[in-house]
PDB file of N, CA and C in Angstrom:
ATOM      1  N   UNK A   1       0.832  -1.168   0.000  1.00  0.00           N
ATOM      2  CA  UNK A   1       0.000   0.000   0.000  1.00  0.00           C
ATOM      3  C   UNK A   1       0.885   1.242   0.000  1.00  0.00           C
ATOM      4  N   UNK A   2       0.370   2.307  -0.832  1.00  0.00           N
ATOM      5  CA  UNK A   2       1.289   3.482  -1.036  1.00  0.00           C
ATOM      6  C   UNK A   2       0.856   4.389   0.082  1.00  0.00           C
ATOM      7  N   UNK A   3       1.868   5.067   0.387  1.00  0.00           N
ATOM      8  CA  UNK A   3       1.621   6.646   1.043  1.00  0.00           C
ATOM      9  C   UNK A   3       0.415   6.990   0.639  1.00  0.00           C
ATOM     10  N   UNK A   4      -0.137   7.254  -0.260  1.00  0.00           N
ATOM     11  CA  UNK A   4      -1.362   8.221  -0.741  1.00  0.00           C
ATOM     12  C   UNK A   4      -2.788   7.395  -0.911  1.00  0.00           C
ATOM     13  N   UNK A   5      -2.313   6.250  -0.762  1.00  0.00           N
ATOM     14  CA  UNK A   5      -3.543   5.058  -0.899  1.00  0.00           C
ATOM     15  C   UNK A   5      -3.516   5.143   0.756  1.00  0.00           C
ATOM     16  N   UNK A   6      -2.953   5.684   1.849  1.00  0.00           N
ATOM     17  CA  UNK A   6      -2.795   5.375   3.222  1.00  0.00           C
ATOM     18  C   UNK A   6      -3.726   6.392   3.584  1.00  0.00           C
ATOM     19  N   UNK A   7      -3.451   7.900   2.888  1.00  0.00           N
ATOM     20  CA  UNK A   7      -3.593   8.857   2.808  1.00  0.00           C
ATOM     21  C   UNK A   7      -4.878   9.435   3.082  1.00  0.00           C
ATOM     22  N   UNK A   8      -5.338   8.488   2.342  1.00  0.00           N
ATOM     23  CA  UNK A   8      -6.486   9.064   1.467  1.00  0.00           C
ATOM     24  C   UNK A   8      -8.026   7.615   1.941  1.00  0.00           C
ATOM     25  N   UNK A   9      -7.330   6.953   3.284  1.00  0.00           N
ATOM     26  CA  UNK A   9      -8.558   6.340   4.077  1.00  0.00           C
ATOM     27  C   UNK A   9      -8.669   7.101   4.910  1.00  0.00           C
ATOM     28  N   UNK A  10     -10.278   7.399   5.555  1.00  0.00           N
ATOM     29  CA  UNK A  10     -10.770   7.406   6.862  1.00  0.00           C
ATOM     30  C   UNK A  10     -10.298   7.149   7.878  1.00  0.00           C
ATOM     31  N   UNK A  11     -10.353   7.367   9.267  1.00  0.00           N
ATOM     32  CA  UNK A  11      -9.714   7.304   9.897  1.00  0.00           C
ATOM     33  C   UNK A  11     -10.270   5.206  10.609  1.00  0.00           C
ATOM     34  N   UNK A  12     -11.651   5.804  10.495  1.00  0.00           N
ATOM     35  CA  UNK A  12     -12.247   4.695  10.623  1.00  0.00           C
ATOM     36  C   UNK A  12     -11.838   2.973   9.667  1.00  0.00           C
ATOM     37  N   UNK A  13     -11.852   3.441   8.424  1.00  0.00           N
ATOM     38  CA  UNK A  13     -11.267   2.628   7.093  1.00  0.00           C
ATOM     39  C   UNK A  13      -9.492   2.014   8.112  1.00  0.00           C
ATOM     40  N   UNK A  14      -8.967   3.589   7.940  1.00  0.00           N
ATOM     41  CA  UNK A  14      -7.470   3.054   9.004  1.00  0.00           C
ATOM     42  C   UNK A  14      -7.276   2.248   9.788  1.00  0.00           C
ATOM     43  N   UNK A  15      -8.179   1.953  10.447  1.00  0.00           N
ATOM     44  CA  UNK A  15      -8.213   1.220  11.677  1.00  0.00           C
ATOM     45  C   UNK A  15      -8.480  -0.239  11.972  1.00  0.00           C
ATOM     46  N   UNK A  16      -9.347  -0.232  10.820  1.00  0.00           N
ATOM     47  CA  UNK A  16      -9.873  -1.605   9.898  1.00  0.00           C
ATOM     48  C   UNK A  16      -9.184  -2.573   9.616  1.00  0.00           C
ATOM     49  N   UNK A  17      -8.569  -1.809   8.926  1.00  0.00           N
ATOM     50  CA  UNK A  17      -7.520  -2.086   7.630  1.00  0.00           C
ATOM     51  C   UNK A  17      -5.827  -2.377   8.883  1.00  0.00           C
ATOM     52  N   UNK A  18      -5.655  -1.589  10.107  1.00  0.00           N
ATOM     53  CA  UNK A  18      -5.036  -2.493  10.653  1.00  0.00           C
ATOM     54  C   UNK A  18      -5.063  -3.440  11.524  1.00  0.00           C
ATOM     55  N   UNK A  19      -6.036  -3.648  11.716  1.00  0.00           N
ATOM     56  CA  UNK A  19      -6.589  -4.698  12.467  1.00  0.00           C
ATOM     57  C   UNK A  19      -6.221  -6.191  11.757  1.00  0.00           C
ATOM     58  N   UNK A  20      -6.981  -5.857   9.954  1.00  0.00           N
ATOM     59  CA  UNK A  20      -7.070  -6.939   9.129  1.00  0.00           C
ATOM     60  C   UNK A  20      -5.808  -6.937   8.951  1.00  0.00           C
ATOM     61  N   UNK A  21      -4.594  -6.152   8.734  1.00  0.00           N
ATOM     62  CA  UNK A  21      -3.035  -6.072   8.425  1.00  0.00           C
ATOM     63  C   UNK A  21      -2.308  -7.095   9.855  1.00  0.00           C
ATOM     64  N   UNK A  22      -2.657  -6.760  10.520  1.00  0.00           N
ATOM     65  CA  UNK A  22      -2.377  -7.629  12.107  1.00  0.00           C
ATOM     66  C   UNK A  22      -2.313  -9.156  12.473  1.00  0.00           C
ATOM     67  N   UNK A  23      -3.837  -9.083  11.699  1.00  0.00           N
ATOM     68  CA  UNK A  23      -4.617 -11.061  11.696  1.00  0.00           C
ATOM     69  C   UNK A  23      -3.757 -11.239  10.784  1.00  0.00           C
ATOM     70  N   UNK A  24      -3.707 -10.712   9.555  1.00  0.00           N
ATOM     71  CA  UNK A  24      -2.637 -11.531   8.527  1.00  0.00           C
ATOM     72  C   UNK A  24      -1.022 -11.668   8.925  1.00  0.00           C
ATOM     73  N   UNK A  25      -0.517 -10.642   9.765  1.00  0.00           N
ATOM     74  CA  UNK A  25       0.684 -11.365   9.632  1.00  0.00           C
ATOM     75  C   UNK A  25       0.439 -11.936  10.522  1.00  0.00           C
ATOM     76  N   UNK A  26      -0.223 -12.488  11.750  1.00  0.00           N
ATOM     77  CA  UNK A  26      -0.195 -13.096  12.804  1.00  0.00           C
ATOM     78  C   UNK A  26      -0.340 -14.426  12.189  1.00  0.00           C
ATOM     79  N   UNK A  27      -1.002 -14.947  11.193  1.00  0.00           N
ATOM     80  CA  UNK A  27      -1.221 -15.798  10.327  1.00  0.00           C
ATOM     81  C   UNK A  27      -0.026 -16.217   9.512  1.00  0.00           C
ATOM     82  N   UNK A  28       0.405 -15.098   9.083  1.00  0.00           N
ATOM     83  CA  UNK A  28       1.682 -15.214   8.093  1.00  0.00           C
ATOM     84  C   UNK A  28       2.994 -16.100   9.252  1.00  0.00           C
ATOM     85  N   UNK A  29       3.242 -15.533  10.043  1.00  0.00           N
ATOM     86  CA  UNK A  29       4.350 -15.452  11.447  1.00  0.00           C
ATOM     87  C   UNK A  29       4.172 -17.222  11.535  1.00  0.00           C
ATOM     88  N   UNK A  30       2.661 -17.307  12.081  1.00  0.00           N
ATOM     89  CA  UNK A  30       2.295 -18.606  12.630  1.00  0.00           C
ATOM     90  C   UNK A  30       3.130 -19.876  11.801  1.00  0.00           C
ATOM     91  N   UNK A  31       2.081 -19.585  10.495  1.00  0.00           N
ATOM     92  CA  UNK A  31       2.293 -20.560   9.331  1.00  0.00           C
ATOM     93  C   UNK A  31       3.760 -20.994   9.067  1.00  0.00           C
ATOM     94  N   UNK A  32       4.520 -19.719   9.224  1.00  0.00           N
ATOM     95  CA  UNK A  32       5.863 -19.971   8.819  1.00  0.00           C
ATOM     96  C   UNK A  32       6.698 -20.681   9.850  1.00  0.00           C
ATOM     97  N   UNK A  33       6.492 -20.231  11.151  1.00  0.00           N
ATOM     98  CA  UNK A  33       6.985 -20.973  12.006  1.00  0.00           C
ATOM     99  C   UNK A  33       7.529 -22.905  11.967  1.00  0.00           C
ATOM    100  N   UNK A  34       5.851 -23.129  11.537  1.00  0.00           N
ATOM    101  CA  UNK A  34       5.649 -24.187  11.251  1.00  0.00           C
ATOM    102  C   UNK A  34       5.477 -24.984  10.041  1.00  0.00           C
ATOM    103  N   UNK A  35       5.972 -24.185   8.856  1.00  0.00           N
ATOM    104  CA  UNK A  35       6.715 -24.920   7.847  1.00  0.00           C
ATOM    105  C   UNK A  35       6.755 -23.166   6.920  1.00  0.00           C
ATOM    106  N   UNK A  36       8.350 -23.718   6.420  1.00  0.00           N
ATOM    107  CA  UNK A  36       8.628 -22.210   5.506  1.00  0.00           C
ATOM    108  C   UNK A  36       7.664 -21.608   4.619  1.00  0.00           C
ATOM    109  N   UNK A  37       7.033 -20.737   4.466  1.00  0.00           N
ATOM    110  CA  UNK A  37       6.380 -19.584   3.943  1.00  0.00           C
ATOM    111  C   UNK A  37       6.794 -19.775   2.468  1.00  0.00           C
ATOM    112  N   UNK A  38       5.960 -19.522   1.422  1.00  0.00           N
ATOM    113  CA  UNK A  38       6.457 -19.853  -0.235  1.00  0.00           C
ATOM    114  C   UNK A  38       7.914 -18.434  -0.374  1.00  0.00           C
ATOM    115  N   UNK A  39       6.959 -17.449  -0.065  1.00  0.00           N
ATOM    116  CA  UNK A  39       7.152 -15.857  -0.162  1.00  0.00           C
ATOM    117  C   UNK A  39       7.801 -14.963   1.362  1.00  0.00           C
ATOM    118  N   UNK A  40       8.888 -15.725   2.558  1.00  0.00           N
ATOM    119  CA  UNK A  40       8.897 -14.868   3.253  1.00  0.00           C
ATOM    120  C   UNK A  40       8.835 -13.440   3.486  1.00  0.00           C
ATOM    121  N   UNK A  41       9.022 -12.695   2.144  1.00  0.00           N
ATOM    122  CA  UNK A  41       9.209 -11.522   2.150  1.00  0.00           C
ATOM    123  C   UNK A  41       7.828 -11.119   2.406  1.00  0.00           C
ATOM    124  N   UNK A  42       7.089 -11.769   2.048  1.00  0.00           N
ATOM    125  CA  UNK A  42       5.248 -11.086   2.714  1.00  0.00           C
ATOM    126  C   UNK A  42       5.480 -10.518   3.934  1.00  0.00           C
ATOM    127  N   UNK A  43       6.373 -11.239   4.682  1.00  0.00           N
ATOM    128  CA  UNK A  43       6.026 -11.010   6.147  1.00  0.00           C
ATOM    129  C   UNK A  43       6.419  -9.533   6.368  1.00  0.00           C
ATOM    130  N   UNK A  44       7.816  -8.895   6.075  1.00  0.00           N
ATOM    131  CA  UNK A  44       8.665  -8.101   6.220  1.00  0.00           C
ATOM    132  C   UNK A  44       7.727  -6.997   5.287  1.00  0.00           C
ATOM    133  N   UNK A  45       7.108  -7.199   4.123  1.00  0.00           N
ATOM    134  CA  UNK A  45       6.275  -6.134   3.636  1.00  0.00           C
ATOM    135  C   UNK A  45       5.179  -5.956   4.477  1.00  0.00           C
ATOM    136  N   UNK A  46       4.517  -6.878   5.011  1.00  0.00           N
ATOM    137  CA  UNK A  46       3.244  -6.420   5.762  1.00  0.00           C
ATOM    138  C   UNK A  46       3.066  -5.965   7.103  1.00  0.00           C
ATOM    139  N   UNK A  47       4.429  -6.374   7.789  1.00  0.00           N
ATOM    140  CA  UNK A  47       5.162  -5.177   8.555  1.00  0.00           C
ATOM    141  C   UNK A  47       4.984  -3.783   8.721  1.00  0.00           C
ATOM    142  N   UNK A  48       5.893  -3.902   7.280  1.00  0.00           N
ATOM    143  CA  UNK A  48       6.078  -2.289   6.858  1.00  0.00           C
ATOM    144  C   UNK A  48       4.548  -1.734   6.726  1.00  0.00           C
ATOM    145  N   UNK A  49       3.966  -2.213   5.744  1.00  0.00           N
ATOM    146  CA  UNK A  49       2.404  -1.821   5.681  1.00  0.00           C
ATOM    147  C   UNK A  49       2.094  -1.475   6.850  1.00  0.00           C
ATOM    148  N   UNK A  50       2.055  -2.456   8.191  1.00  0.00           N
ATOM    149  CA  UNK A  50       0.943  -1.625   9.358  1.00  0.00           C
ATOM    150  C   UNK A  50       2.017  -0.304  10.317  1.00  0.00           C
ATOM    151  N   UNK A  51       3.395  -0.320  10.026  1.00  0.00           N
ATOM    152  CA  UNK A  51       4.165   0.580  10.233  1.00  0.00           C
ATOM    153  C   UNK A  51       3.482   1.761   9.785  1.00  0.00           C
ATOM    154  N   UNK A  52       3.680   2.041   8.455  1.00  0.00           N
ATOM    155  CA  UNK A  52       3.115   3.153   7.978  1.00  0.00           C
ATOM    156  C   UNK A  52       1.860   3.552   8.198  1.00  0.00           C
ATOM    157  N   UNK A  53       0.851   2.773   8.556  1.00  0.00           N
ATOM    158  CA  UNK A  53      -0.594   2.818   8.795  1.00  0.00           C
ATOM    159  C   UNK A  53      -0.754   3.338  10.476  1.00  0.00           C
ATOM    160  N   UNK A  54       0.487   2.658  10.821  1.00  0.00           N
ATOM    161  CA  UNK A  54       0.546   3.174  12.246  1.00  0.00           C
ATOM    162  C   UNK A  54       0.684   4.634  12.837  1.00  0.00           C
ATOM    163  N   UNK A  55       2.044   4.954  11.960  1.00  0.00           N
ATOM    164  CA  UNK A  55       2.607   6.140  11.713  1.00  0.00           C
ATOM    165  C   UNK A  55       1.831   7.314  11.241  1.00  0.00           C
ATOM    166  N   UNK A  56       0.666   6.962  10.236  1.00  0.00           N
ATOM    167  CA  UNK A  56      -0.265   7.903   9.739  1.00  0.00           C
ATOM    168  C   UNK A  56      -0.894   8.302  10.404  1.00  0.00           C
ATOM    169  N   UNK A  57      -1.966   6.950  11.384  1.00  0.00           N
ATOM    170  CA  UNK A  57      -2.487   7.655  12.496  1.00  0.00           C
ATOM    171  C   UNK A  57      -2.244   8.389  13.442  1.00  0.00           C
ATOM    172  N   UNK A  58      -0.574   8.348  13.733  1.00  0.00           N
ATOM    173  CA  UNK A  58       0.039   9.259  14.930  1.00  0.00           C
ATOM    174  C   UNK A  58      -0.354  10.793  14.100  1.00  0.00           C
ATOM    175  N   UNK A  59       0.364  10.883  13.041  1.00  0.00           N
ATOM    176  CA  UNK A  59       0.561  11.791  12.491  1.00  0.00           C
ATOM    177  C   UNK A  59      -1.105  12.502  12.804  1.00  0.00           C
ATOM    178  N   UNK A  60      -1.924  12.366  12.534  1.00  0.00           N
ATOM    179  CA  UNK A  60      -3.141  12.603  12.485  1.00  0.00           C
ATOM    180  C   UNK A  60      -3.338  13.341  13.361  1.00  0.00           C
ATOM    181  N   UNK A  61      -3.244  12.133  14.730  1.00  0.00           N
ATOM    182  CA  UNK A  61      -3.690  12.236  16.199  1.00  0.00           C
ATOM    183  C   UNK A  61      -2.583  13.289  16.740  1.00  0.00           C
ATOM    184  N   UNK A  62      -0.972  13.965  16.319  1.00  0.00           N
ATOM    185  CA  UNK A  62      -0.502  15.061  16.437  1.00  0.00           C
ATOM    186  C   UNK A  62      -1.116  16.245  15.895  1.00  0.00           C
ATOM    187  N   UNK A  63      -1.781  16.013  14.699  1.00  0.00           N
ATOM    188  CA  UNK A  63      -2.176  17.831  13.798  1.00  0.00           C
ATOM    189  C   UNK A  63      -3.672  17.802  14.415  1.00  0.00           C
ATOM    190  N   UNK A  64      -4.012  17.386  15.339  1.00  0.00           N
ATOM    191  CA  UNK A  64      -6.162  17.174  15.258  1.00  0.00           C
ATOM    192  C   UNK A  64      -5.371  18.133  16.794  1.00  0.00           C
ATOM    193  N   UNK A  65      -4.407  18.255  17.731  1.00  0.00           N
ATOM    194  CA  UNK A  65      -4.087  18.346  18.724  1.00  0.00           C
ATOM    195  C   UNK A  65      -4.214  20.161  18.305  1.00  0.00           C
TER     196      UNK A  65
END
């Protein structure tokens, strides 16, 4: 997910969306544990994904201040 696709959800949509970003790698993490992952790099991107999603909301929750 891009900066501007991050951007440009709700705050509500945001929140959603990391929740569902969360279950999946918790899923991703699990699976791999217990036998190697096709694609490890999913994991390390979807990371980053709720990083930035994270980060947006701070950002938010600093300028609403």
């Amino acid at each position: 997910m891009t900066t501007k696709e991050i951007k440009g959800l709700s705050d509500q949509e945001l929140t959603e969306k990391i929740a569902v970003e969360k279950a999946d790698l918790n899923k991703l993490t699990l699976n791999h544990t217990i036998s190697p992952v096709e694609n490890p790099a999913k994991i390390r991107i979807n990371r980053r994904n709720i990083a930035s999603m994270l980060t947006e909301v701070n950002n938010r929750k600093k300028a609403s201040k």
